[in-house]
C-alpha atoms as a PDB file:
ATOM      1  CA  UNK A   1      30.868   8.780  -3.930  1.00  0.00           C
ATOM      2  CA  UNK A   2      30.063   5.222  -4.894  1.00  0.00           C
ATOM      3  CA  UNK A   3      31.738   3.461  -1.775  1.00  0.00           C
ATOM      4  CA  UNK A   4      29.820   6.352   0.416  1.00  0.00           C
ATOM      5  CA  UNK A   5      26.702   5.090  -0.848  1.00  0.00           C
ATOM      6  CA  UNK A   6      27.818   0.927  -0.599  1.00  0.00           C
ATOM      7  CA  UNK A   7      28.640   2.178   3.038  1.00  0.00           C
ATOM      8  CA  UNK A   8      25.665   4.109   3.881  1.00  0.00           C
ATOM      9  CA  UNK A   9      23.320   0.978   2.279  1.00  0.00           C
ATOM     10  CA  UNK A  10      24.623  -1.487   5.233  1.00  0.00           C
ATOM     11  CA  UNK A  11      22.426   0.403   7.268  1.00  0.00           C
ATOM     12  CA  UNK A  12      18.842   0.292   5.635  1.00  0.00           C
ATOM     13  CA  UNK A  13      18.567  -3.353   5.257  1.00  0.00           C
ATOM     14  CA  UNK A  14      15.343  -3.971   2.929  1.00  0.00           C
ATOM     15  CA  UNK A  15      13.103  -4.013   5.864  1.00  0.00           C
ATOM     16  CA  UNK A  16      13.924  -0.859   6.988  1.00  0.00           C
ATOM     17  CA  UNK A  17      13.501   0.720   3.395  1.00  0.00           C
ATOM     18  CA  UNK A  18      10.386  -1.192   2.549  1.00  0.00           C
ATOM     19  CA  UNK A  19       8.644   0.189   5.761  1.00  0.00           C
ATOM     20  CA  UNK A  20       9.299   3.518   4.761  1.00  0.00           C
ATOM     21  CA  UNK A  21       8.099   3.110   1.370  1.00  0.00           C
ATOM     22  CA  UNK A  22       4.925   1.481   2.811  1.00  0.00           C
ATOM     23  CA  UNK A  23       4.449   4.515   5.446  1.00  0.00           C
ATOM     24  CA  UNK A  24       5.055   7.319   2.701  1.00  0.00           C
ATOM     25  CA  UNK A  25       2.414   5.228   0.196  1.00  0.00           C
ATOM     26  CA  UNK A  26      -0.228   4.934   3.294  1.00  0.00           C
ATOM     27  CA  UNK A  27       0.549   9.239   3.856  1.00  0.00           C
ATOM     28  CA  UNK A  28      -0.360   9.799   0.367  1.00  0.00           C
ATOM     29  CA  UNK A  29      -3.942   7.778   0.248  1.00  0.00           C
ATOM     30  CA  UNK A  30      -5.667  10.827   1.190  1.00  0.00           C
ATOM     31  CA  UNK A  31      -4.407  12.821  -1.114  1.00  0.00           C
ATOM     32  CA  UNK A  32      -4.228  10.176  -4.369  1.00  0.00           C
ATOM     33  CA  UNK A  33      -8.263   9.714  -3.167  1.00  0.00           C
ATOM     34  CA  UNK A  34      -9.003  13.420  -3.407  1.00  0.00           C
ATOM     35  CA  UNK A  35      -7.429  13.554  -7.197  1.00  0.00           C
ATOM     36  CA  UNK A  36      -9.423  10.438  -7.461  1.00  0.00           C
ATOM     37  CA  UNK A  37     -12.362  12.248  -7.016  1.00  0.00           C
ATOM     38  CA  UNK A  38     -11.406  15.104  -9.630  1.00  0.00           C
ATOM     39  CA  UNK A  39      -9.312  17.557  -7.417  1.00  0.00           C
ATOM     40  CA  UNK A  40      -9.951  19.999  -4.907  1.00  0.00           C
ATOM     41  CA  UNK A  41     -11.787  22.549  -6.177  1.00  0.00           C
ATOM     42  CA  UNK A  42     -12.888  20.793  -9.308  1.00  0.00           C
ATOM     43  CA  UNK A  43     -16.543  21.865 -10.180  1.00  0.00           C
ATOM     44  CA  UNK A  44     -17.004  17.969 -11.005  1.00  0.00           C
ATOM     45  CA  UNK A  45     -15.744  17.043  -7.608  1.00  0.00           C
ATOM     46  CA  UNK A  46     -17.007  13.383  -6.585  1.00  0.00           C
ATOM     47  CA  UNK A  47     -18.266  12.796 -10.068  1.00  0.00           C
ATOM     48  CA  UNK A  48     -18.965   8.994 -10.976  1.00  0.00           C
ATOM     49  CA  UNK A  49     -17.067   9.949 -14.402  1.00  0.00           C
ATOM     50  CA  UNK A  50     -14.027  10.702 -11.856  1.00  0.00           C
ATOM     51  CA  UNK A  51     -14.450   7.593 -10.009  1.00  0.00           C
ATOM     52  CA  UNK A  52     -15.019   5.385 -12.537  1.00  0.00           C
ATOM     53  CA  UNK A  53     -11.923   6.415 -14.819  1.00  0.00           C
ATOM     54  CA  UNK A  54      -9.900   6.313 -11.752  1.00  0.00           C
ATOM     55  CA  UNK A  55     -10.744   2.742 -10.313  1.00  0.00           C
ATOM     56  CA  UNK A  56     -10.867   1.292 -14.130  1.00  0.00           C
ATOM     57  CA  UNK A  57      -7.569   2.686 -14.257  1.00  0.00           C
ATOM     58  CA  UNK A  58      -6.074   1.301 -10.984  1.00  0.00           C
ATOM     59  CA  UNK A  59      -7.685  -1.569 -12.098  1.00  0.00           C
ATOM     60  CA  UNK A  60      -5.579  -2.216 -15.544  1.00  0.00           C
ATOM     61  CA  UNK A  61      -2.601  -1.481 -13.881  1.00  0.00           C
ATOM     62  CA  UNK A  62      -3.166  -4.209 -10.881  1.00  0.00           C
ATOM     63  CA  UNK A  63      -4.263  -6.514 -13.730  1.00  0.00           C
ATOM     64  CA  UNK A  64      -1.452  -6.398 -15.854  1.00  0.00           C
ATOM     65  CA  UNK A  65       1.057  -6.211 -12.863  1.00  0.00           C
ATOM     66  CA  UNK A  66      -0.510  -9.430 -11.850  1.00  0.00           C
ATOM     67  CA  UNK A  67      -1.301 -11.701 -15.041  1.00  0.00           C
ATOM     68  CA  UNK A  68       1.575 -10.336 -17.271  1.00  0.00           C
ATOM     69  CA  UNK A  69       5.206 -11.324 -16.871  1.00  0.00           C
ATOM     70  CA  UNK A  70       8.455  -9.609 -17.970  1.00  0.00           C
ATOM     71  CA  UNK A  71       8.695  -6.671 -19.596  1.00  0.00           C
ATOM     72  CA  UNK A  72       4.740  -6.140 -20.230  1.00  0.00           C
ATOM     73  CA  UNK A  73       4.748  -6.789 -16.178  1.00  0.00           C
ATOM     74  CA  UNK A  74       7.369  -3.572 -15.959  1.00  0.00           C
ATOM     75  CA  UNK A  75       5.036  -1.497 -17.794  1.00  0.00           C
ATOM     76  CA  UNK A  76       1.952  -1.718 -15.937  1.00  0.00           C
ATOM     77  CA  UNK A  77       1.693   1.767 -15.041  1.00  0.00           C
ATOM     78  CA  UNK A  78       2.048   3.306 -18.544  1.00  0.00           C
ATOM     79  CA  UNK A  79      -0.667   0.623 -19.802  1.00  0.00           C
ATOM     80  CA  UNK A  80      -2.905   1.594 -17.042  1.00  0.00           C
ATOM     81  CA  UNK A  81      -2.243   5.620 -18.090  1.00  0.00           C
ATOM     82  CA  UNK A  82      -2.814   4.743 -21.581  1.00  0.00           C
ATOM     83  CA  UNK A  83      -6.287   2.500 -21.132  1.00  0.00           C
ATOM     84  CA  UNK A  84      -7.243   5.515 -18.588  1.00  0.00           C
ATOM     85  CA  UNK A  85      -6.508   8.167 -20.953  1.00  0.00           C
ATOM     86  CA  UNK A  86      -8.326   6.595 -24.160  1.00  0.00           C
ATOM     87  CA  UNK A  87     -11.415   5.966 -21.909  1.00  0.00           C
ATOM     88  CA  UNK A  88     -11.121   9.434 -20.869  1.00  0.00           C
ATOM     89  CA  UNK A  89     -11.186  10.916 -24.300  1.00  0.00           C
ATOM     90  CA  UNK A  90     -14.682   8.546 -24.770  1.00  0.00           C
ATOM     91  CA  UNK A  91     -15.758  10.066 -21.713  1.00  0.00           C
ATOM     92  CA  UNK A  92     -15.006  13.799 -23.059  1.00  0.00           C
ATOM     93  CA  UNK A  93     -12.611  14.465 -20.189  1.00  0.00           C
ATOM     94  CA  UNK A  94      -9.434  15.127 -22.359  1.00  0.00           C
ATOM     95  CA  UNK A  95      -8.503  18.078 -23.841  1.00  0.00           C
ATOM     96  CA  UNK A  96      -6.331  18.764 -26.170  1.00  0.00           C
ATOM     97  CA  UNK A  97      -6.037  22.087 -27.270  1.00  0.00           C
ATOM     98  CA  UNK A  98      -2.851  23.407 -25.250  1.00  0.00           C
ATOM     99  CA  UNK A  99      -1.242  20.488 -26.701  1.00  0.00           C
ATOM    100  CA  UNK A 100       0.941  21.607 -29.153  1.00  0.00           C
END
């Protein structure tokens, strides 16, 4: 299976990949914006609460990604969840009780 694989990776040089990454991340804007917003549906659609936890948290993670190094650097994302969560429970947003 292995030397399939090495085989099949001569054709998808790094520029090929990377473009498809970068068109399936541009596809999914809309849809990361609308959770952004608080989901569709949501009776607090377009909130500011919902904004402003979601760009904070974008925020931390682009932060870290760019001033840390290393392993901190690696876990951007789960720093970013983690700020966005805490602020979230200051905000009243999280709940808890099916937790468990």
């Amino acid at each position: 299976m292995l030397r399939f694989f090495s085989y099949l990776v001569k054709f998808f040089p790094p520029v090929v990949t990377g473009s498809v990454v970068t068109i399936i991340g541009i596809n999914l804007m809309p849809v990361a914006m609308n959770y952004l917003a608080g989901g569709e549906g949501a009776k607090n659609y377009g909130d500011a609460k919902n904004i402003i936890l979601g760009v904070t948290t974008l925020i931390v993670i682009l932060v870290v990604q760019r001033l840390t190094t290393g392993f901190m650097k690696s876990i951007a994302i789960l720093i970013g969840l983690i700020v966005g969560t805490v602020l979230a429970s200051f905000f009243g947003v999280v709940d808890v009780k099916q937790v468990g």
